[in-house]
Protein backbone atom coordinates (compact mmCIF):
# COMPACT_ATOMS: atom_id res chain seq x y z
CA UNK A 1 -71.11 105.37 -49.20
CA UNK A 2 -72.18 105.78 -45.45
CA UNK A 3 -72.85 101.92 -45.91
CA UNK A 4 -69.09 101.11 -46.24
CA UNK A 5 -67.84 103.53 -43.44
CA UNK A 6 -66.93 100.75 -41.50
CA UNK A 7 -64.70 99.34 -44.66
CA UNK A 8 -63.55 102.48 -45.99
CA UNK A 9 -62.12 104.37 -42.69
CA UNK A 10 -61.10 101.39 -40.53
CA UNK A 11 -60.60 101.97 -36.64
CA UNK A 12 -57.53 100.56 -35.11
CA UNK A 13 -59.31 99.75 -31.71
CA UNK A 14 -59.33 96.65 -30.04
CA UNK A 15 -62.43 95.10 -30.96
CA UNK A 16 -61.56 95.36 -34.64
CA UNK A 17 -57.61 94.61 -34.64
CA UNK A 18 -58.16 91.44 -36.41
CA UNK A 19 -58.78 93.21 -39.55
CA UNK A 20 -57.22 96.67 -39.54
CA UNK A 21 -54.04 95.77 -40.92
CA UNK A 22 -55.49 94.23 -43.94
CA UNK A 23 -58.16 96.89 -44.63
CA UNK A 24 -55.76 99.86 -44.07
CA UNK A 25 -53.47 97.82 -46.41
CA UNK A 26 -55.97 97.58 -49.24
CA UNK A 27 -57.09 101.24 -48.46
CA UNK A 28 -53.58 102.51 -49.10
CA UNK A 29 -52.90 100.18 -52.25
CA UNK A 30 -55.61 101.62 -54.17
CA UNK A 31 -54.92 105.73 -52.92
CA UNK A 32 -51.70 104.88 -54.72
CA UNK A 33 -52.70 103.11 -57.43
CA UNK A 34 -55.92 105.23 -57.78
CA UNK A 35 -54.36 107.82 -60.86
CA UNK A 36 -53.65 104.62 -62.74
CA UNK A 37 -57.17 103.68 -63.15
CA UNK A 38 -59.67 104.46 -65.64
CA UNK A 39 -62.91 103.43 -66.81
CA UNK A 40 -64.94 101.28 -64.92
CA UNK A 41 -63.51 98.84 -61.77
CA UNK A 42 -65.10 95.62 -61.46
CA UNK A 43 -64.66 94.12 -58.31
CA UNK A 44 -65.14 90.94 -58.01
CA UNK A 45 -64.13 90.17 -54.38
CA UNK A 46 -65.94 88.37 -51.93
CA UNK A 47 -66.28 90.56 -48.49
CA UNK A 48 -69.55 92.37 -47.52
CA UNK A 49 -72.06 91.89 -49.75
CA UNK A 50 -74.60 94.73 -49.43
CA UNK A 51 -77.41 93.25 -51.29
CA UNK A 52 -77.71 90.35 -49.38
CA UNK A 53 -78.75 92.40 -46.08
């Protein structure tokens, strides 16, 4: 997880306004939605792509 600190606890500091909103907004989506899932989550978004670095 320490890989996708950056993602998963965004800063709301200047150099990084440009996305804040929209990661927060995600964040907060799926900590509400969270009790409705189950199983396994496939995500098949195209952001950071771990593998690749």
């Amino acid at each position: 997880m320490s890989e996708f600190g950056d993602f998963l606890k965004p800063q709301c500091i200047p150099s990084k306004l440009d996305n804040f909103a929209v990661r927060q907004a995600i964040l907060d989506a799926l900590h509400f939605h969270l009790k409705d899932f189950s199983g396994t989550l496939f995500d098949i978004g195209c952001g950071y792509i771990a593998i690749l670095n």
